[in-house]
Protein backbone atom coordinates (compact mmCIF):
# COMPACT_ATOMS: atom_id res chain seq x y z
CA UNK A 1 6.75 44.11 14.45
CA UNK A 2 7.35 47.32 12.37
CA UNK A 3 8.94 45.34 9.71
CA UNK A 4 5.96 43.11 9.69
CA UNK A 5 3.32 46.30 9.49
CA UNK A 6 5.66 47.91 6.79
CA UNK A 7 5.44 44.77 4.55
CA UNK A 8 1.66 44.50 5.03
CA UNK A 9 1.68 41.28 6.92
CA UNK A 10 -0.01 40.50 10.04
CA UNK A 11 1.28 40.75 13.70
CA UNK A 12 -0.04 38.26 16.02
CA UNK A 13 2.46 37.25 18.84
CA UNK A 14 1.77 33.56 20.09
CA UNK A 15 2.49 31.26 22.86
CA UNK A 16 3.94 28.01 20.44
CA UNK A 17 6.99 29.23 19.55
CA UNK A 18 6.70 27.58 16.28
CA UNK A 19 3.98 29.09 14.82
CA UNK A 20 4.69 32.68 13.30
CA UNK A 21 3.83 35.87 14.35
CA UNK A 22 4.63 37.69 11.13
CA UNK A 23 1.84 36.18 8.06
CA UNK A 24 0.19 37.31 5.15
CA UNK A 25 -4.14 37.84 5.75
CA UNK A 26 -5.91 35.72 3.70
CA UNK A 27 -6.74 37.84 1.26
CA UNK A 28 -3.40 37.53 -0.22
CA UNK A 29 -1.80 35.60 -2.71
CA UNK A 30 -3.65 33.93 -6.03
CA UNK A 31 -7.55 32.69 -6.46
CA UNK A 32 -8.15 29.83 -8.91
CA UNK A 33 -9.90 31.44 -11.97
CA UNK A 34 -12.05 30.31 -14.84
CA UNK A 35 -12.61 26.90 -13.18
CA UNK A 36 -10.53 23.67 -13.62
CA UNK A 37 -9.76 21.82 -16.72
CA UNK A 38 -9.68 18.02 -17.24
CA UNK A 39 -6.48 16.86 -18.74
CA UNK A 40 -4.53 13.37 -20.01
CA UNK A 41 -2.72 12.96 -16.62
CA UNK A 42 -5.21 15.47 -13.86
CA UNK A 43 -6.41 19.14 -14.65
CA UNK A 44 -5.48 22.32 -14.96
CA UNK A 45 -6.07 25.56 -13.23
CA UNK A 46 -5.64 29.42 -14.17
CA UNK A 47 -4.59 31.17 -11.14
CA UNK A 48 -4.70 35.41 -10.71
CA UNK A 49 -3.30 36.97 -7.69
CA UNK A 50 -5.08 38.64 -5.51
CA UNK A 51 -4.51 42.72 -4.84
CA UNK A 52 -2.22 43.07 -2.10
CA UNK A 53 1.05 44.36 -1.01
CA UNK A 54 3.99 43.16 -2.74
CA UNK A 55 6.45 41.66 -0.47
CA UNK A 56 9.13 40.54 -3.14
CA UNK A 57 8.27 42.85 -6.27
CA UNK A 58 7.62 42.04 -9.41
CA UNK A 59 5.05 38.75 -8.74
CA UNK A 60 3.59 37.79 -11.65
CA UNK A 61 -0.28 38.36 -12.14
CA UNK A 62 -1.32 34.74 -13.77
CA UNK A 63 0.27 31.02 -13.00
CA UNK A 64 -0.77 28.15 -13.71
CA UNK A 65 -1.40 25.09 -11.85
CA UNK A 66 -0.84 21.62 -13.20
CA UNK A 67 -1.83 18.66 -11.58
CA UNK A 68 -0.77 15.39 -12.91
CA UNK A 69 -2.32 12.03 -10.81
CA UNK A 70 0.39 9.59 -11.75
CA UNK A 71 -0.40 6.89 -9.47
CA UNK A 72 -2.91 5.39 -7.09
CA UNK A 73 -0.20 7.11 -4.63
CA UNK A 74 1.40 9.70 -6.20
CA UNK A 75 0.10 13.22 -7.32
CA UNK A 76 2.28 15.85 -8.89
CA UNK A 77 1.72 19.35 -9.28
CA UNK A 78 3.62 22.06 -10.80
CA UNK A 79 3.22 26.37 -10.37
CA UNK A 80 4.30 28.16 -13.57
CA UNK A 81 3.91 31.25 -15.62
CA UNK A 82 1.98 30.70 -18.55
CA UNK A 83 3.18 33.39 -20.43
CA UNK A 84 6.75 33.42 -19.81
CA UNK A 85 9.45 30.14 -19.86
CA UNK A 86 11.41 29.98 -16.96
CA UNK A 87 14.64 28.39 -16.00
CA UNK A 88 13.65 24.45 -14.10
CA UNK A 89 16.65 22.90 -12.61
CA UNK A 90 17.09 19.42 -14.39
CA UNK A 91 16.51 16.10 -12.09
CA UNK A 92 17.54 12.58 -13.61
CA UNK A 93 14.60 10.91 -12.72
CA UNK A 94 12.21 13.17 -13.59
CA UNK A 95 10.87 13.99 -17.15
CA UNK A 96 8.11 14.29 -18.48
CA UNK A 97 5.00 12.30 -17.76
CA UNK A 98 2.75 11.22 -20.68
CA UNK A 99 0.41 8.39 -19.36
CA UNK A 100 -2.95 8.57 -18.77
CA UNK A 101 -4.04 10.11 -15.08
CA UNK A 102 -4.30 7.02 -12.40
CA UNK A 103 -7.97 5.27 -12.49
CA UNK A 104 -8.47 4.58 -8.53
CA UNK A 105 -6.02 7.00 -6.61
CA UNK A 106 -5.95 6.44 -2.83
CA UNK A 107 -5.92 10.05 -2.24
CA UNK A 108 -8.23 13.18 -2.86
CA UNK A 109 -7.74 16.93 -4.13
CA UNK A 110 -9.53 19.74 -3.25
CA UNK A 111 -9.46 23.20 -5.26
């Protein structure tokens, strides 16, 4: 419980053992910002995080979501830094995806 106070987290013992009793508040974390934006494959979306403790240090202030909608059953989104190239472990089926965003997806998205 200390640990929990000292990272500015949330204490809230409960009865099902598998939900935690250490969380962040809601006020933590990143916002969307400036709106989404319409792409080839989905839309984009500026994120900025939120003023709160920092559990890990050094978070980084703006990411970026990208959504792709790839199929009528498959939607794929990535979290990045915009401003800075990281390091993305390398998969042999996945690359890039350049085709237009699915017409009739069997899902939704809410932002």
């Amino acid at each position: 419980q200390s640990l929990c106070a000292q990272r500015g987290c949330c204490w809230a013992p409960r009865s099902d053992p598998s939900a935690p009793w250490c969380f962040f508040s809601g006020g933590s974390g990143y916002r969307g910002s400036g709106g989404t934006r319409q792409t080839a494959q989905g839309f984009e979306l500026s994120l900025s995080r939120l003023p709160s403790p920092s559990l890990f240090g050094a978070e980084v202030p703006r990411l970026l979501l990208t959504a792709q909608r790839q199929s009528p059953t498959r939607f794929r989104f990535k979290i990045s830094d915009p401003e800075k190239r990281r390091f993305e472990v390398p998969h042999e089926h996945v690359g890039p995806f350049l085709e237009p965003r699915a017409a009739d997806p069997k899902y939704g998205v809410e932002i």
